[in-house]
C-alpha atoms as a PDB file:
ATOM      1  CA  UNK A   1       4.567   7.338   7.611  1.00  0.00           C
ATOM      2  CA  UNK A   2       7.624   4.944   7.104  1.00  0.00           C
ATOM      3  CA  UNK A   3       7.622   1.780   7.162  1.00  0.00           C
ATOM      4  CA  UNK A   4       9.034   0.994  10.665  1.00  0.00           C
ATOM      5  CA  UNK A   5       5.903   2.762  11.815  1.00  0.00           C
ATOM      6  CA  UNK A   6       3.532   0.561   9.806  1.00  0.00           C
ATOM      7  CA  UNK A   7       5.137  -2.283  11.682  1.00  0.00           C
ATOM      8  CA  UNK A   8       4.693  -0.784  15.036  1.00  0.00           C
ATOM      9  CA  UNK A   9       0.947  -0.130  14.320  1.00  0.00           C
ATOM     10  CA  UNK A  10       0.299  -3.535  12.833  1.00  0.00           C
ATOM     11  CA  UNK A  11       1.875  -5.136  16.084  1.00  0.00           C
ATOM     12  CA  UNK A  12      -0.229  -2.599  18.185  1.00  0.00           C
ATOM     13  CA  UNK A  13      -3.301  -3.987  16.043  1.00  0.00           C
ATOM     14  CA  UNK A  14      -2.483  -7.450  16.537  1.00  0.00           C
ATOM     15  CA  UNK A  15      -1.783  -7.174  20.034  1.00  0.00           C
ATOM     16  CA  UNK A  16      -5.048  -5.737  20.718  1.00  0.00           C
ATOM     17  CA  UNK A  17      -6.674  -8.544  18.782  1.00  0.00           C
ATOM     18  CA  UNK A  18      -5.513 -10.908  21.823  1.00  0.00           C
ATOM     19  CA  UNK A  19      -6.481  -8.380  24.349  1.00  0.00           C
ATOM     20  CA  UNK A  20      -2.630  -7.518  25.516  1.00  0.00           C
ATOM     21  CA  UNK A  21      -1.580  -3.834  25.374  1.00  0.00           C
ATOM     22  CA  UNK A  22       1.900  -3.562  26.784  1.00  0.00           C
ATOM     23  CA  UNK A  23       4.751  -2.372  25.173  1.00  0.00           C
ATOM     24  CA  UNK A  24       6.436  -6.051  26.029  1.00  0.00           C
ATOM     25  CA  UNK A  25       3.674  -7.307  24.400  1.00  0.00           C
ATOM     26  CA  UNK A  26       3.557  -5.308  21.258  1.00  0.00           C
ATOM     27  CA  UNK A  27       7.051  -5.804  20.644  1.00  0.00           C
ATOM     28  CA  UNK A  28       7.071  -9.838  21.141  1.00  0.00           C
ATOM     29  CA  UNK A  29       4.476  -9.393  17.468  1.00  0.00           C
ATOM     30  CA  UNK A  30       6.603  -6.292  16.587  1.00  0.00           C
ATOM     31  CA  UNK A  31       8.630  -6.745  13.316  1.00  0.00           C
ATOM     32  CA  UNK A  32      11.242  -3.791  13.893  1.00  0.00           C
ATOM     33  CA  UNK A  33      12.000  -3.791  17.751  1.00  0.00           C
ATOM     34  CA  UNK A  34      10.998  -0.075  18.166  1.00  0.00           C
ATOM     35  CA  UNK A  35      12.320   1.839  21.633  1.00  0.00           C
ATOM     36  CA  UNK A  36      10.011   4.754  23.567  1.00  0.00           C
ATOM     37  CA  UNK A  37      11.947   7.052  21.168  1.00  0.00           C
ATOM     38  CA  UNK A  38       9.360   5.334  18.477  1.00  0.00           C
ATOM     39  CA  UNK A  39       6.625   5.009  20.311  1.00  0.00           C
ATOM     40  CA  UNK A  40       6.810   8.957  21.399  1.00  0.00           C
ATOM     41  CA  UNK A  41       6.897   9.667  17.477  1.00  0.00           C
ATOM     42  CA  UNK A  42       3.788   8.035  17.214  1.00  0.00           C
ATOM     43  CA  UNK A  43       2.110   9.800  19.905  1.00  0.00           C
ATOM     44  CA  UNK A  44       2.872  13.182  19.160  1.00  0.00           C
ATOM     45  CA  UNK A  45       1.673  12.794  15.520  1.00  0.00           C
ATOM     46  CA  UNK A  46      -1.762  11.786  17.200  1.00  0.00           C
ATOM     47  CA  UNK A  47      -1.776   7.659  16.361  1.00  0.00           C
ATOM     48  CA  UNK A  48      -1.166   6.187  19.588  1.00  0.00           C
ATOM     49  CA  UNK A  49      -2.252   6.786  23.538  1.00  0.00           C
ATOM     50  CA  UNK A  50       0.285   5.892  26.199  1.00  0.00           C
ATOM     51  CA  UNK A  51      -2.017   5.370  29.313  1.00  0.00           C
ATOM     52  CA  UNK A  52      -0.082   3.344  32.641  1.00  0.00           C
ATOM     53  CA  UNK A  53       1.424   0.434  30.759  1.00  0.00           C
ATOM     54  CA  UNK A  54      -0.986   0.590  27.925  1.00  0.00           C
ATOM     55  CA  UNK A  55      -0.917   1.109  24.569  1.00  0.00           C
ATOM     56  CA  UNK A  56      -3.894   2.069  22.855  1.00  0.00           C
ATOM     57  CA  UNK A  57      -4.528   3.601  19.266  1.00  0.00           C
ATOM     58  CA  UNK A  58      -6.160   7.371  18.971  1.00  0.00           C
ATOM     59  CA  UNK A  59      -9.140   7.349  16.179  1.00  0.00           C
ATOM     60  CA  UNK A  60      -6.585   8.461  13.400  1.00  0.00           C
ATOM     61  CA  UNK A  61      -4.086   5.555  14.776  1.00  0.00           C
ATOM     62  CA  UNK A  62      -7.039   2.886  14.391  1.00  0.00           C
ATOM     63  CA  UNK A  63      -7.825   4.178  10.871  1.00  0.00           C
ATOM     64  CA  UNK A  64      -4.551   3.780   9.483  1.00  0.00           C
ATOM     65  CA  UNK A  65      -3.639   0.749  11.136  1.00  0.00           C
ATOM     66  CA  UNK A  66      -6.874  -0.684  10.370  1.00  0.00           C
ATOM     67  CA  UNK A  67      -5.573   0.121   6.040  1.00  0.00           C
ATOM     68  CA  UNK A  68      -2.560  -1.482   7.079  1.00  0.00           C
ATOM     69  CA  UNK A  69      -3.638  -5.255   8.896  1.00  0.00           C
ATOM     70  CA  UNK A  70      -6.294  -4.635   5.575  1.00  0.00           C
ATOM     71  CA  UNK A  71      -3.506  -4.666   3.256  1.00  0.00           C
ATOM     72  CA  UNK A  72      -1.678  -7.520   4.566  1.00  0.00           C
ATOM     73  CA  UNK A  73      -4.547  -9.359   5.211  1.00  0.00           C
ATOM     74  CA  UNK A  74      -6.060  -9.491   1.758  1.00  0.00           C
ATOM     75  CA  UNK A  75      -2.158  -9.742   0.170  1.00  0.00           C
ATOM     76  CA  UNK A  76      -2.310 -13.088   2.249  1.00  0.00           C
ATOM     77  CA  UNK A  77      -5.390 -13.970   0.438  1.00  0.00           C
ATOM     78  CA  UNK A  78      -4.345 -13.489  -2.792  1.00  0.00           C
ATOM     79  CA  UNK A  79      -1.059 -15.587  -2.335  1.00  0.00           C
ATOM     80  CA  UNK A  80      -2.616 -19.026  -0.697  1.00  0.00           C
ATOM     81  CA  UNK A  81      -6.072 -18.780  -2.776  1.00  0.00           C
ATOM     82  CA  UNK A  82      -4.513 -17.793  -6.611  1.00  0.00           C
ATOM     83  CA  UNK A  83      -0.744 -17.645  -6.358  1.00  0.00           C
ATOM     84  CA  UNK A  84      -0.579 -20.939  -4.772  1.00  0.00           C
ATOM     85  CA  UNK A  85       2.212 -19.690  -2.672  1.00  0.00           C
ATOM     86  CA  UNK A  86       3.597 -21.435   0.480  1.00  0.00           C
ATOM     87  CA  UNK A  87       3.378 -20.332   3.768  1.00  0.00           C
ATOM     88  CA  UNK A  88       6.513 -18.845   4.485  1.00  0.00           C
ATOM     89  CA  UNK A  89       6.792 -16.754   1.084  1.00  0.00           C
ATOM     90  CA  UNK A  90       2.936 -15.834   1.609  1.00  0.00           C
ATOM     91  CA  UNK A  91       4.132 -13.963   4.472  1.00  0.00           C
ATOM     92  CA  UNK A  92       7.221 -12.403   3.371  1.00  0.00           C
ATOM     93  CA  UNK A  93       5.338 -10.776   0.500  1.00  0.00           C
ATOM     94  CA  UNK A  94       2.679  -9.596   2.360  1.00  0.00           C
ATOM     95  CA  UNK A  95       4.806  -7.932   4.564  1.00  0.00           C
ATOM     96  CA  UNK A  96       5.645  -5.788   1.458  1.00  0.00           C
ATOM     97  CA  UNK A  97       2.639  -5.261  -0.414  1.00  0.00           C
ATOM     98  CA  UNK A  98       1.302  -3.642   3.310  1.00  0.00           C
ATOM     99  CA  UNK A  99       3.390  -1.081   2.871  1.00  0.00           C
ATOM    100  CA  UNK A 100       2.615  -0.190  -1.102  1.00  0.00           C
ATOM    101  CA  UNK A 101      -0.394  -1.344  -2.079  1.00  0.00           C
ATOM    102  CA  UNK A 102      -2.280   1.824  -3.412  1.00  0.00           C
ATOM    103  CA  UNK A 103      -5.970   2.006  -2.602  1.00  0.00           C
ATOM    104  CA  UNK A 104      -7.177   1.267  -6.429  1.00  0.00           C
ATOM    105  CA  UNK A 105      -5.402  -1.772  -6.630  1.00  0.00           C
ATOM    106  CA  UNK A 106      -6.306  -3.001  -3.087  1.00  0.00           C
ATOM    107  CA  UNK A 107      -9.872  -2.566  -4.084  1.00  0.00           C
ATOM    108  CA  UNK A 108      -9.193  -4.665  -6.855  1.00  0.00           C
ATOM    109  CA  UNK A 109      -7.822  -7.102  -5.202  1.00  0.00           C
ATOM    110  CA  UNK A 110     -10.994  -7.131  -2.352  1.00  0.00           C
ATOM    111  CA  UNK A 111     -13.292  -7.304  -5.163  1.00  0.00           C
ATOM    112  CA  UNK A 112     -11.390  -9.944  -7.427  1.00  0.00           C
ATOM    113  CA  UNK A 113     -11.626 -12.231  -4.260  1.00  0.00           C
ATOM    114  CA  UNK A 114     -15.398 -11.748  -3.282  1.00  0.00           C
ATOM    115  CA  UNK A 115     -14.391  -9.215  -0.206  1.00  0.00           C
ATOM    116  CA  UNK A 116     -12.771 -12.168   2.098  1.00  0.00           C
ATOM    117  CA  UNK A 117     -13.863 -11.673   5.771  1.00  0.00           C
ATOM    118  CA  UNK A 118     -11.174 -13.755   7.287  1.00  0.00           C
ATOM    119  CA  UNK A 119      -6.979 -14.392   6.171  1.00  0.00           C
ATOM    120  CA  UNK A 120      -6.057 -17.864   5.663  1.00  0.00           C
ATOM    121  CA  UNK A 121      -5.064 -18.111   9.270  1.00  0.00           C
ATOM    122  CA  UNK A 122      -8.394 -17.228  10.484  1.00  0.00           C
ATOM    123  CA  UNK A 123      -8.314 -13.769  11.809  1.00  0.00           C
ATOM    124  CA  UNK A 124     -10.407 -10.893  10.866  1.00  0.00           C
ATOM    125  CA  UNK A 125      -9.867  -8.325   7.343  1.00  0.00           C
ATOM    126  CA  UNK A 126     -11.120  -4.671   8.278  1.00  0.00           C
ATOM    127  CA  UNK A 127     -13.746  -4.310   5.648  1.00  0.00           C
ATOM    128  CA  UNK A 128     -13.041  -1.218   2.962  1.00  0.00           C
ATOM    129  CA  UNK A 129     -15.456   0.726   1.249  1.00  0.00           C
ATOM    130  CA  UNK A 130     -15.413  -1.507  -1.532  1.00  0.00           C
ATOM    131  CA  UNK A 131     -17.138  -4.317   0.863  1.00  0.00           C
ATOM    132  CA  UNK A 132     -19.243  -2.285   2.335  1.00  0.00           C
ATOM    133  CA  UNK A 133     -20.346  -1.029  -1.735  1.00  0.00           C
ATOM    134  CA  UNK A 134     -20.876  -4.617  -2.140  1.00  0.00           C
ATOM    135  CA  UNK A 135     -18.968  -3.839  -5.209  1.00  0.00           C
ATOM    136  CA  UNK A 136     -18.768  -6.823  -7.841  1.00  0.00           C
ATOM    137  CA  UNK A 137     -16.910  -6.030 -10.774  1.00  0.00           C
ATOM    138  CA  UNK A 138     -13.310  -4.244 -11.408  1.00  0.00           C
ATOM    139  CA  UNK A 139     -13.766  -1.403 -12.930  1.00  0.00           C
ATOM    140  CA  UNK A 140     -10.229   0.442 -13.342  1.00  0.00           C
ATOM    141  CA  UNK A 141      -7.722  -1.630 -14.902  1.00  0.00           C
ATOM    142  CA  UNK A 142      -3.525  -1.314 -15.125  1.00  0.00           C
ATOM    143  CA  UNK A 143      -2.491   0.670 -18.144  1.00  0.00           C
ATOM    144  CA  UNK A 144       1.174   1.675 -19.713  1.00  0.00           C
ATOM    145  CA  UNK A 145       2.119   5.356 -19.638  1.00  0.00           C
ATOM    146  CA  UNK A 146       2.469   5.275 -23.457  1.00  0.00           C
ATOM    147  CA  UNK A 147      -1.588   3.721 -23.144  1.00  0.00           C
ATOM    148  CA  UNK A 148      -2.625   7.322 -22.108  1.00  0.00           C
ATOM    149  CA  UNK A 149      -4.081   9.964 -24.203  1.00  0.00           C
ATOM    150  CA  UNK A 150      -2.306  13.469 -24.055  1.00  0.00           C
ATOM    151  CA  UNK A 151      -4.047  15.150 -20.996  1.00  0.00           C
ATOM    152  CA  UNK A 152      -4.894  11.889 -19.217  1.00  0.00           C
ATOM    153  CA  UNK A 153      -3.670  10.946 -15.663  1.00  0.00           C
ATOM    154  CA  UNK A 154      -2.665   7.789 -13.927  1.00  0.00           C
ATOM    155  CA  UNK A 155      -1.837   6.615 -10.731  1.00  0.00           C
ATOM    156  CA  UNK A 156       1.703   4.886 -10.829  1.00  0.00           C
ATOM    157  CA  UNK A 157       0.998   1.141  -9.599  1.00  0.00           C
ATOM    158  CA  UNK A 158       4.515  -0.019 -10.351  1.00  0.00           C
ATOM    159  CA  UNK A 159       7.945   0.377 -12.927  1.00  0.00           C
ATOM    160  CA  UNK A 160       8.852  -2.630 -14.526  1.00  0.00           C
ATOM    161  CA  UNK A 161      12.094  -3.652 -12.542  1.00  0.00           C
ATOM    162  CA  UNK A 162      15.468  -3.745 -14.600  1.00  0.00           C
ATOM    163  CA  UNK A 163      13.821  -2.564 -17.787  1.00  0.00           C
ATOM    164  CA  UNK A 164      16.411   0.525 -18.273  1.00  0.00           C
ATOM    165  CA  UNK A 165      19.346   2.292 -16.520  1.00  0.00           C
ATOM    166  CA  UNK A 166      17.433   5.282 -15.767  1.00  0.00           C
ATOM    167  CA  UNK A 167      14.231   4.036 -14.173  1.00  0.00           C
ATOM    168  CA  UNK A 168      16.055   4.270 -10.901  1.00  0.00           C
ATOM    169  CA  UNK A 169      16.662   7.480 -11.440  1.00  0.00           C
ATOM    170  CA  UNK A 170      13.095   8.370 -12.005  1.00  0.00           C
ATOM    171  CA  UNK A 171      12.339   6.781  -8.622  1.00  0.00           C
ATOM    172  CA  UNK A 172      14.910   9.755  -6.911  1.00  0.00           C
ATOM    173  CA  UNK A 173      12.843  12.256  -8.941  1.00  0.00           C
ATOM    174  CA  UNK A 174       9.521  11.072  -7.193  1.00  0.00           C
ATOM    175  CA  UNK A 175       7.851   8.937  -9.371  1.00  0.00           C
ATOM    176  CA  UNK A 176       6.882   6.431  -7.102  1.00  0.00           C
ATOM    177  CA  UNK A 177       3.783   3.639  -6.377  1.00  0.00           C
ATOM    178  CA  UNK A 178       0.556   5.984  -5.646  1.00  0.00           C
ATOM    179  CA  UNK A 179       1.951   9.173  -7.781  1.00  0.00           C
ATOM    180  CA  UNK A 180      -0.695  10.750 -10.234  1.00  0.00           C
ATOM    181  CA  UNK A 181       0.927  11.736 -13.530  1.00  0.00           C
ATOM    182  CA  UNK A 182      -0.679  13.508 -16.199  1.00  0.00           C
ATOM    183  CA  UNK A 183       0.787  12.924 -20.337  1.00  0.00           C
ATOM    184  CA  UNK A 184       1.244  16.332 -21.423  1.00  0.00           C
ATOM    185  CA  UNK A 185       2.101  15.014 -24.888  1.00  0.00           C
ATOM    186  CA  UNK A 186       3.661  12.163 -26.739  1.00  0.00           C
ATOM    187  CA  UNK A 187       5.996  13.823 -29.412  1.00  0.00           C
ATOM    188  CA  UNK A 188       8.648  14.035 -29.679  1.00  0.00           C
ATOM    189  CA  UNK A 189       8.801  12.768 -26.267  1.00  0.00           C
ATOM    190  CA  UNK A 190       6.545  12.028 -24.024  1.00  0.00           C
ATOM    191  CA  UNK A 191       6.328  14.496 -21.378  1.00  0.00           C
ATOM    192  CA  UNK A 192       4.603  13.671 -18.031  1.00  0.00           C
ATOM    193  CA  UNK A 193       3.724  16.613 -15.197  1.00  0.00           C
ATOM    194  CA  UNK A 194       3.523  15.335 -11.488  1.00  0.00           C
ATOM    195  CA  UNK A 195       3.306  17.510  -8.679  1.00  0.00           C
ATOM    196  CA  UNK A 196       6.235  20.174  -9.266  1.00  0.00           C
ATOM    197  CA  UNK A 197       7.673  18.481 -11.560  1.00  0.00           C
ATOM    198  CA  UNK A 198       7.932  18.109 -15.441  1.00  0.00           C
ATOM    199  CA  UNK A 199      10.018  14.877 -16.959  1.00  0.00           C
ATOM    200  CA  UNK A 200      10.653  14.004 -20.695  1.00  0.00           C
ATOM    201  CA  UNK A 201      11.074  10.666 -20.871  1.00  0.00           C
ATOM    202  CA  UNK A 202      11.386   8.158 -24.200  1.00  0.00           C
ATOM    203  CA  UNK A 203       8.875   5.772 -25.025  1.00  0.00           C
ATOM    204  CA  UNK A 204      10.853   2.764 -23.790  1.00  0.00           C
ATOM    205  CA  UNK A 205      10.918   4.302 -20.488  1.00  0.00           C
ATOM    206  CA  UNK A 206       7.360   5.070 -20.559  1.00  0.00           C
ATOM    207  CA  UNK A 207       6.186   1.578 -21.946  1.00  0.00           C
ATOM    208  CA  UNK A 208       7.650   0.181 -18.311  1.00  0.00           C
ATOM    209  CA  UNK A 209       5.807   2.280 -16.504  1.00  0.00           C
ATOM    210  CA  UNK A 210       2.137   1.127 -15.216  1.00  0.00           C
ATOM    211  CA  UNK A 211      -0.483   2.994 -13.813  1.00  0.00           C
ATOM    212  CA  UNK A 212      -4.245   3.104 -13.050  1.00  0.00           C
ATOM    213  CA  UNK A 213      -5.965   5.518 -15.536  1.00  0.00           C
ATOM    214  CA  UNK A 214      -7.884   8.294 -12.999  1.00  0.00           C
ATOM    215  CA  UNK A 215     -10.793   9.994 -14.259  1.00  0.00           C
ATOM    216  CA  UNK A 216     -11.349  14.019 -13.668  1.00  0.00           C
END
């Protein structure tokens, strides 16, 4: 999934929220303005239904979309209720954090806020499992790379931006938001393993990047 298509889902979602399934109606709440050439992407990889002029969302299609409006929904939260943020900049970064919030920290964030049924302008939040847990306290918490013990893993919630020259390069390599690493040692570098790949990085690098310790 890119992120075009998380806009075309959301707008599907939102659509279908007011009862309106066309495709000039999904595209009047649409972000991106998508063509059939979009929409038959989505359809073949099983997310969407085209049926007469209607627009409907397969079981997978409501899942994920459902994590998506979730995501946004609950980043909207957050920014009016403890970042104090206006309107306008509520909405521009929750148009972002929809498309990289991993699951850990969304839980968090549910749980931080006392699982919020409704976004400040009313509408509905898909609940997660955390809401339906009735979960109360946080239990994983954001940790440096260089916090890790030699065979520990983490899930990569962010890198510090502007910290060093080469943490855009790590980015190209893979290490991106949602990413489990695992510290195969600390000296004289630390050395990380992630999927196919093995990095040694310095400690500066590593201090700047954050991640959610993941137990075995």
């Amino acid at each position: 999934m890119d992120e075009r298509s998380d806009e075309i889902l959301e707008a599907i979602w939102t659509a279908a929220e007011y009862n309106t399934f066309s495709k000039e109606d999904i595209q009047k709440r649409c972000e991106v303005d998508f063509t059939d050439q979009d929409l038959d992407k989505l359809e073949k990889q099983d997310l969407i239904v085209k049926n007469a002029n209607k627009i409907l969302f397969s079981g997978k299609g409501k899942k994920m979309a459902s994590n998506i409006i979730r995501r946004h929904r609950l980043a909207e939260v957050l920014m009016t209720s403890i970042l104090k943020l206006k309107s306008d900049e509520m909405e521009k970064i929750a148009c972002q954090v929809e498309h990289y919030l991993v699951p850990e920290v969304e839980e968090s964030i549910c749980t931080l806020l006392g699982h919020p049924e409704l976004c400040p302008d009313g509408k509905p939040i898909p609940k997660g499992k955390c809401c339906h847990d009735g979960l109360k306290q946080i239990n994983t918490t954001v940790a440096s790379l260089t916090d890790l013990s030699p065979g520990e893993k983490g899930k990569i919630t962010y890198i510090k931006p502007g910290s060093h020259s080469n943490l855009h390069q790590l980015i190209s390599f893979g290490l991106n938001p949602g990413v489990i690493v695992k510290l195969h040692r600390k000296n004289p570098a630390f050395c990380i393993k992630f999927e196919n790949t093995e990095l040694a990085i310095d400690e500066e690098i590593a201090s700047n990047i954050f991640v959610w310790k993941v137990k075995e």
